[in-house]
C-alpha atoms as a PDB file:
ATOM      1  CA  UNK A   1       0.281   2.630   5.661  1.00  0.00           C
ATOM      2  CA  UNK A   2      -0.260   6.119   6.791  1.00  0.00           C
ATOM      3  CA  UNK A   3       0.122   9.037   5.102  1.00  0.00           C
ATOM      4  CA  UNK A   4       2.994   8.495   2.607  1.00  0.00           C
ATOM      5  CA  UNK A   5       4.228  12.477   2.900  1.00  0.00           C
ATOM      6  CA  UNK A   6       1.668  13.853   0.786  1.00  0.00           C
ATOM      7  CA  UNK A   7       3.923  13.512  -2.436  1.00  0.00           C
ATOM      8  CA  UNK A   8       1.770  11.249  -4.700  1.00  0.00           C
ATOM      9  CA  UNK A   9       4.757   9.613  -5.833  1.00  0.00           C
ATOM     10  CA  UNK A  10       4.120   6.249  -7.052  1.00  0.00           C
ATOM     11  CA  UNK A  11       7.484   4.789  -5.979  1.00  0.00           C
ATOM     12  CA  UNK A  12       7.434   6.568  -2.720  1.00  0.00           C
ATOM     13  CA  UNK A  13       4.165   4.342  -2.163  1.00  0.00           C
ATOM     14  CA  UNK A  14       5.679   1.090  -3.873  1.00  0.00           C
ATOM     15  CA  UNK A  15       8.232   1.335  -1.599  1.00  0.00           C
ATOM     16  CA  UNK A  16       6.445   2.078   1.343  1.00  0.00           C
ATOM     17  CA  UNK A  17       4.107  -0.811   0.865  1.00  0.00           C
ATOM     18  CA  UNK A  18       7.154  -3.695   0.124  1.00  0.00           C
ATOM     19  CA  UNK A  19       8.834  -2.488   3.578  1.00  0.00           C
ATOM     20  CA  UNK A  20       5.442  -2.981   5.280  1.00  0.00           C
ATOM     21  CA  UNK A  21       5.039  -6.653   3.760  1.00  0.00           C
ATOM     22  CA  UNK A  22       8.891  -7.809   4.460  1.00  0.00           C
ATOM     23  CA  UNK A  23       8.356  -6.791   8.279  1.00  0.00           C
ATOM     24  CA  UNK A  24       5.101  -7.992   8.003  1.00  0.00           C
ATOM     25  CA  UNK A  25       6.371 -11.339   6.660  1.00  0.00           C
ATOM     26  CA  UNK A  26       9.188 -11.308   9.551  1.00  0.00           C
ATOM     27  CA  UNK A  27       6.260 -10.289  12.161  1.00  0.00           C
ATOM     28  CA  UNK A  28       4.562 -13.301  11.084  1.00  0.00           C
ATOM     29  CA  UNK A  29       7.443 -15.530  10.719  1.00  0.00           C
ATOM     30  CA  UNK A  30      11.173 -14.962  12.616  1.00  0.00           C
ATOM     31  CA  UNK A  31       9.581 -12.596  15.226  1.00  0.00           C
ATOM     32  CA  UNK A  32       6.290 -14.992  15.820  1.00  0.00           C
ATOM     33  CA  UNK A  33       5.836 -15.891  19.521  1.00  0.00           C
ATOM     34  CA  UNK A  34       9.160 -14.106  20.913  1.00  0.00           C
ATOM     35  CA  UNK A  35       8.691 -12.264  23.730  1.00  0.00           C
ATOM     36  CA  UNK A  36       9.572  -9.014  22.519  1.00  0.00           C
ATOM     37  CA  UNK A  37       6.117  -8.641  20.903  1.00  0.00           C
ATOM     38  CA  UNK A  38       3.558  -6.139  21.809  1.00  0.00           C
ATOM     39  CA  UNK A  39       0.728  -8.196  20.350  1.00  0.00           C
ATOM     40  CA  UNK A  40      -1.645  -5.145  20.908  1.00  0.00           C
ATOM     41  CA  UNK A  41       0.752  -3.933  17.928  1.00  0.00           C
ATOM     42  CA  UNK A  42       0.958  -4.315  13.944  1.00  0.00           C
ATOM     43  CA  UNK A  43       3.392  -2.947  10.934  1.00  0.00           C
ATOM     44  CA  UNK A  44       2.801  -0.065   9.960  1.00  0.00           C
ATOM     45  CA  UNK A  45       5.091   2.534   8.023  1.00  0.00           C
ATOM     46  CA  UNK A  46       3.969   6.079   8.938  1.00  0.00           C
ATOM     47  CA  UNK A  47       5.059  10.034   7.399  1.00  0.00           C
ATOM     48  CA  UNK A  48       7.126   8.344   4.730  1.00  0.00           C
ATOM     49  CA  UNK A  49       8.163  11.496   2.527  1.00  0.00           C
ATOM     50  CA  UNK A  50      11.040  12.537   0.003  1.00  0.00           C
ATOM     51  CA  UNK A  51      13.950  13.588   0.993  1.00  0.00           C
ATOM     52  CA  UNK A  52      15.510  17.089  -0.177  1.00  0.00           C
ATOM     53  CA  UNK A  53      17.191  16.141  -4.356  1.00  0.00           C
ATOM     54  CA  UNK A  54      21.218  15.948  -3.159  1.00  0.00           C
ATOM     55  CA  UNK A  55      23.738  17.317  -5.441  1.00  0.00           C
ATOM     56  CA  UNK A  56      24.482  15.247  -8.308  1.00  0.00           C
ATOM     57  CA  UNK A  57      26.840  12.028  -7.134  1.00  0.00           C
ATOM     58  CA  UNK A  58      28.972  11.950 -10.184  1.00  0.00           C
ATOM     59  CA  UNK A  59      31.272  13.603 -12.582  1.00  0.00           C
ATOM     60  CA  UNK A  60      28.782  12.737 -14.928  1.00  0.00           C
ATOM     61  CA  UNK A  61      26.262  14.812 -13.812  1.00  0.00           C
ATOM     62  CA  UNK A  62      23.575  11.917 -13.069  1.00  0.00           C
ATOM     63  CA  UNK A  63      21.325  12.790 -10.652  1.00  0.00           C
ATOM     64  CA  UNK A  64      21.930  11.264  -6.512  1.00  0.00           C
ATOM     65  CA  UNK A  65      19.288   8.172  -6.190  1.00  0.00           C
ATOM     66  CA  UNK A  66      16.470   9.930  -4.053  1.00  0.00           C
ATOM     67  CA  UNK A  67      15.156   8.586  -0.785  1.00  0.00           C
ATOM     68  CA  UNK A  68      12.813   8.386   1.396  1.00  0.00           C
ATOM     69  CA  UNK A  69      12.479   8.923   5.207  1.00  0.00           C
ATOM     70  CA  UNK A  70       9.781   7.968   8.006  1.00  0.00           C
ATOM     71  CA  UNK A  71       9.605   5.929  10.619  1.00  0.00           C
ATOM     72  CA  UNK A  72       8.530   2.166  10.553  1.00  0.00           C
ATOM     73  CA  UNK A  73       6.522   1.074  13.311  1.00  0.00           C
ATOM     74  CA  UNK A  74       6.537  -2.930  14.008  1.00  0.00           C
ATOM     75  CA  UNK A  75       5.173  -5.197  17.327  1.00  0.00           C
ATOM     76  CA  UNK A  76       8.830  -5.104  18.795  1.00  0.00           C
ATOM     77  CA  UNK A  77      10.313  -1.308  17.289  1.00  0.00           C
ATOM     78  CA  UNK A  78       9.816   2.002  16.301  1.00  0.00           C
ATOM     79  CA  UNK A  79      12.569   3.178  13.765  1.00  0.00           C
ATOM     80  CA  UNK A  80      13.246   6.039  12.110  1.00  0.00           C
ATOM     81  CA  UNK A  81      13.839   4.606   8.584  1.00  0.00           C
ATOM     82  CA  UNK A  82      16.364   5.528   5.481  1.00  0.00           C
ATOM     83  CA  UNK A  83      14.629   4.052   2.270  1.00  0.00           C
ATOM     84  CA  UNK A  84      16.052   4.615  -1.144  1.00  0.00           C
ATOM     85  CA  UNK A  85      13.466   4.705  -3.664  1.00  0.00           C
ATOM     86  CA  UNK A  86      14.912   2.463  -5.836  1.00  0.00           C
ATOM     87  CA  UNK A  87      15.982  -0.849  -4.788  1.00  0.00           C
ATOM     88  CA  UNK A  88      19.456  -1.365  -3.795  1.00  0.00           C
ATOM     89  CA  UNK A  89      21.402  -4.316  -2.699  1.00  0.00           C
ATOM     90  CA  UNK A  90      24.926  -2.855  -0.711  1.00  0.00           C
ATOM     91  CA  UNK A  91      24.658  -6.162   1.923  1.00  0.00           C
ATOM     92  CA  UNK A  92      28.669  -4.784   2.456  1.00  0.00           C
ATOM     93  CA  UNK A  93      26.479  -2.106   4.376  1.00  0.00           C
ATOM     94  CA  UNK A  94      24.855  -3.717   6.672  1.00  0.00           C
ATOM     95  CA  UNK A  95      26.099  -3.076  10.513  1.00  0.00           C
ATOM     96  CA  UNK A  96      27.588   0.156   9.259  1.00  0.00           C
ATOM     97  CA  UNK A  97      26.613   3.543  10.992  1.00  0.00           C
ATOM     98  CA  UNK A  98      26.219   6.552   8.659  1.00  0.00           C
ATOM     99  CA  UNK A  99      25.301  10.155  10.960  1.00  0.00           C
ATOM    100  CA  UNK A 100      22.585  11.516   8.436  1.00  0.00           C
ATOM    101  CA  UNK A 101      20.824  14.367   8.900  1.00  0.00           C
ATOM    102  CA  UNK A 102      16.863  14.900   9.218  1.00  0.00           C
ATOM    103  CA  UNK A 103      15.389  17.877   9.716  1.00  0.00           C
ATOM    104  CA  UNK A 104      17.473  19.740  12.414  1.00  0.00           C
ATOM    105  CA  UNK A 105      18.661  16.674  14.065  1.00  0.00           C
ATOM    106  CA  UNK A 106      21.649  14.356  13.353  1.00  0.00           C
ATOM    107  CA  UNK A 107      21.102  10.466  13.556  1.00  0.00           C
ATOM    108  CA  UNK A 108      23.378   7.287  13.722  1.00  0.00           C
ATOM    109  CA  UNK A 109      21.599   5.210  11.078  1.00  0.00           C
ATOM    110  CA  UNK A 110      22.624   1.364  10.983  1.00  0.00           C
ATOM    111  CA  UNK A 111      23.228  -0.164   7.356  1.00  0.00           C
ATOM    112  CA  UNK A 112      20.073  -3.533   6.564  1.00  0.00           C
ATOM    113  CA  UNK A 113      19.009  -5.378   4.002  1.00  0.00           C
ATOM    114  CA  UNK A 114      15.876  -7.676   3.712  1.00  0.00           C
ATOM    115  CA  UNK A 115      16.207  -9.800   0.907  1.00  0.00           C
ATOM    116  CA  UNK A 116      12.321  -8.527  -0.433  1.00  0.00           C
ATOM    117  CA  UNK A 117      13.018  -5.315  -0.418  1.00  0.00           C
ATOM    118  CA  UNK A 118      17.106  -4.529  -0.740  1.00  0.00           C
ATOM    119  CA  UNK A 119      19.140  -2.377   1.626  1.00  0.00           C
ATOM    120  CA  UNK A 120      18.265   0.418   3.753  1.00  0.00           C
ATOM    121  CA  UNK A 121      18.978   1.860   7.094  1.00  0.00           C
ATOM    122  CA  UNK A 122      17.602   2.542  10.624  1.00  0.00           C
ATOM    123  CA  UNK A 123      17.473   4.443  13.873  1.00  0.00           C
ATOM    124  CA  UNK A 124      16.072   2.450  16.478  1.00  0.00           C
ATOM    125  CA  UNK A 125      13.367   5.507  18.281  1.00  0.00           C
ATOM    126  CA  UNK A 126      11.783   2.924  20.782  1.00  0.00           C
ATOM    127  CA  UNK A 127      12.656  -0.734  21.670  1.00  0.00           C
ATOM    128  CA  UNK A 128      10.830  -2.882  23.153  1.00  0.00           C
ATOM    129  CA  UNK A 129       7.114  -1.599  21.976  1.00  0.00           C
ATOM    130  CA  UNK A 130       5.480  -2.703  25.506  1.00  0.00           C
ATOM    131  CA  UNK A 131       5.188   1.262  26.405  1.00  0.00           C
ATOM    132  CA  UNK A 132       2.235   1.138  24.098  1.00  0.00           C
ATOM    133  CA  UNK A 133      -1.100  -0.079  24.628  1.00  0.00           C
ATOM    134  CA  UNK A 134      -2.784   0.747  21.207  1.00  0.00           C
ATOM    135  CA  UNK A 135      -1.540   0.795  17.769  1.00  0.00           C
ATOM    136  CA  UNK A 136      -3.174   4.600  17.820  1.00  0.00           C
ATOM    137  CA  UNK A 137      -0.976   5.618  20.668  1.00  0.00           C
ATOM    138  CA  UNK A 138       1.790   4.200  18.700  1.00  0.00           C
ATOM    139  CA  UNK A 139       1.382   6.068  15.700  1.00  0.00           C
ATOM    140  CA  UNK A 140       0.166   8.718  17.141  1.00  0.00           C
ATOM    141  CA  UNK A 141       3.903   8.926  18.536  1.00  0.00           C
ATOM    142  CA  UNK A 142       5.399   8.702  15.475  1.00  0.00           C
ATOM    143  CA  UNK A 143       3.935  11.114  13.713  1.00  0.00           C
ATOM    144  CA  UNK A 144       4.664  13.327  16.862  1.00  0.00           C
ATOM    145  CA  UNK A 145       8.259  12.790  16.031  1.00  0.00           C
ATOM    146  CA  UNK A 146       8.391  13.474  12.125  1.00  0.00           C
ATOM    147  CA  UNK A 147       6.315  16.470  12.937  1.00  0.00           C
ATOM    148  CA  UNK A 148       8.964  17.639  15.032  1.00  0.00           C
ATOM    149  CA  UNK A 149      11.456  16.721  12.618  1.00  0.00           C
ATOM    150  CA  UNK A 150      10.145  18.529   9.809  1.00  0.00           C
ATOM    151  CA  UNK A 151       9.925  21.483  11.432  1.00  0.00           C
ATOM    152  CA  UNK A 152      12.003  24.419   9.600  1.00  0.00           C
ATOM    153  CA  UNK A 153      14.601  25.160  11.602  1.00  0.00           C
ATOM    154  CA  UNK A 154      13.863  29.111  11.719  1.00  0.00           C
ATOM    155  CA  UNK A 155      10.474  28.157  12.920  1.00  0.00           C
ATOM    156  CA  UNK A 156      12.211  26.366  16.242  1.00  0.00           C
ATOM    157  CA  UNK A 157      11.511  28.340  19.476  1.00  0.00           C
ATOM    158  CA  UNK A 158      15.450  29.008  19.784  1.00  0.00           C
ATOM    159  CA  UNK A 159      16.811  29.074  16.209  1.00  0.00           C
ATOM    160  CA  UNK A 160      19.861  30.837  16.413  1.00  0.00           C
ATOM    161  CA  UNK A 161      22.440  31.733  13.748  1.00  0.00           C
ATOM    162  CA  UNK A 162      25.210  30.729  16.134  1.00  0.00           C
ATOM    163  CA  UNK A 163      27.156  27.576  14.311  1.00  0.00           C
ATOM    164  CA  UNK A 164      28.554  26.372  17.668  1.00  0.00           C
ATOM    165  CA  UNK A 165      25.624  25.279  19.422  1.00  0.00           C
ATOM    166  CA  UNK A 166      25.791  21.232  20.720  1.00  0.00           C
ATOM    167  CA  UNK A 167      23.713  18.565  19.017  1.00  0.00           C
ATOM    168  CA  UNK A 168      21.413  17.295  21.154  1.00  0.00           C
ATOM    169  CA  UNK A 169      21.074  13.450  22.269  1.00  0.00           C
ATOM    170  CA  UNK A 170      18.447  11.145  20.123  1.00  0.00           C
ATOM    171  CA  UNK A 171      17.146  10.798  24.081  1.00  0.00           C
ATOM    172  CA  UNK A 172      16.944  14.673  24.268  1.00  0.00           C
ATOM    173  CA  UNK A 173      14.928  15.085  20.887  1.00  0.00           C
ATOM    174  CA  UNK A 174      12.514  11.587  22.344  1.00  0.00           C
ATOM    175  CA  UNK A 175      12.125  13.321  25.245  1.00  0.00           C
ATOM    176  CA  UNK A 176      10.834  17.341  23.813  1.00  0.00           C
ATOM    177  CA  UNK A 177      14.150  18.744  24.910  1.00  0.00           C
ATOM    178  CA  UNK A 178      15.612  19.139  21.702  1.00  0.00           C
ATOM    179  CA  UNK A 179      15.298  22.692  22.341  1.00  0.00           C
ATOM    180  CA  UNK A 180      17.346  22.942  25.418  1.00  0.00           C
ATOM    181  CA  UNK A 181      20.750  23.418  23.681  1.00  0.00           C
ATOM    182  CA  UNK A 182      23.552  25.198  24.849  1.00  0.00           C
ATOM    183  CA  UNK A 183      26.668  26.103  23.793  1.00  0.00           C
ATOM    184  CA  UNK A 184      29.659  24.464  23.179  1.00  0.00           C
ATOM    185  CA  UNK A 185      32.883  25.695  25.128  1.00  0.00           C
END
């Protein structure tokens, strides 16, 4: 596991750890010998880090579950990754898309659940892995990608306070064209 966001959290790192075993397990096990494997590649969950406390979820002023974002990186995907902190088992979920935003992008995450470590979702970044020769190259990506996701949005070559500029594609932002936006009609 790489760098879990710098936060020290305990759970953050708990959690991070059980979604490396589960895909670890399913590396080993319902993925074994398919050929959708990039043997040069292992499991690895990369930049996992809070994400910013949302407003409380109730009228009774508990506080919204926290979670966790990075991006998971496996012998047959990259995905950018949706992990509560606390276990949670919504299997009703799974399949669904929820548009959640990270950073200064918007992504279609898909509703999963492994049954070791609950429900979460993901954004597939790259699928099949075979564009990757080393495991570095592939991390190396990834944390190319939460680094450019993190970035504040005022620090973004063309931040602009005009509201009606056009989202750019998830193939855009892969790409390094995020920043070629224009605006909307």
């Amino acid at each position: 596991m790489t760098d879990a966001g710098g936060t020290g959290d305990a759970e953050l790192t708990l959690r991070t750890r059980a979604l490396e075993a589960v895909f670890a397990g399913i590396s080993r096990s319902r993925m074994a010998g398919l050929p959708v494997m990039n043997t040069a590649l292992q499991v690895e969950a990369v930049g996992f880090g809070l994400e910013p406390a949302r407003p409380r979820d109730d009228e009774q002023h508990r506080p919204a579950p926290r979670d966790a974002t990075g991006i998971l990186v496996t012998p047959w995907f990259m995905n950018l990754v949706w992990l509560p902190l606390a276990r949670r088992d919504t299997p009703a979920l799974i399949g669904a898309t929820r548009v959640r935003n990270i950073g200064h992008e918007q992504f279609a995450f898909t509703g999963a659940h492994e049954d070791g470590l609950g429900s979460f979702e993901a954004c597939s970044m790259f699928s099949p892995m075979f564009e990757f020769a080393t495991q570095a190259d592939a991390i190396a990506t990834a944390s190319a990608l939460l680094a450019q996701l993190r970035r504040r949005v005022d620090a973004l070559p063309d931040a602009r306070s005009d509201s009606a500029l056009a989202t750019p594609a998830r193939r855009a932002f892969l790409l390094g064209r995020a920043g070629m936006r224009e605006h909307a009609p």
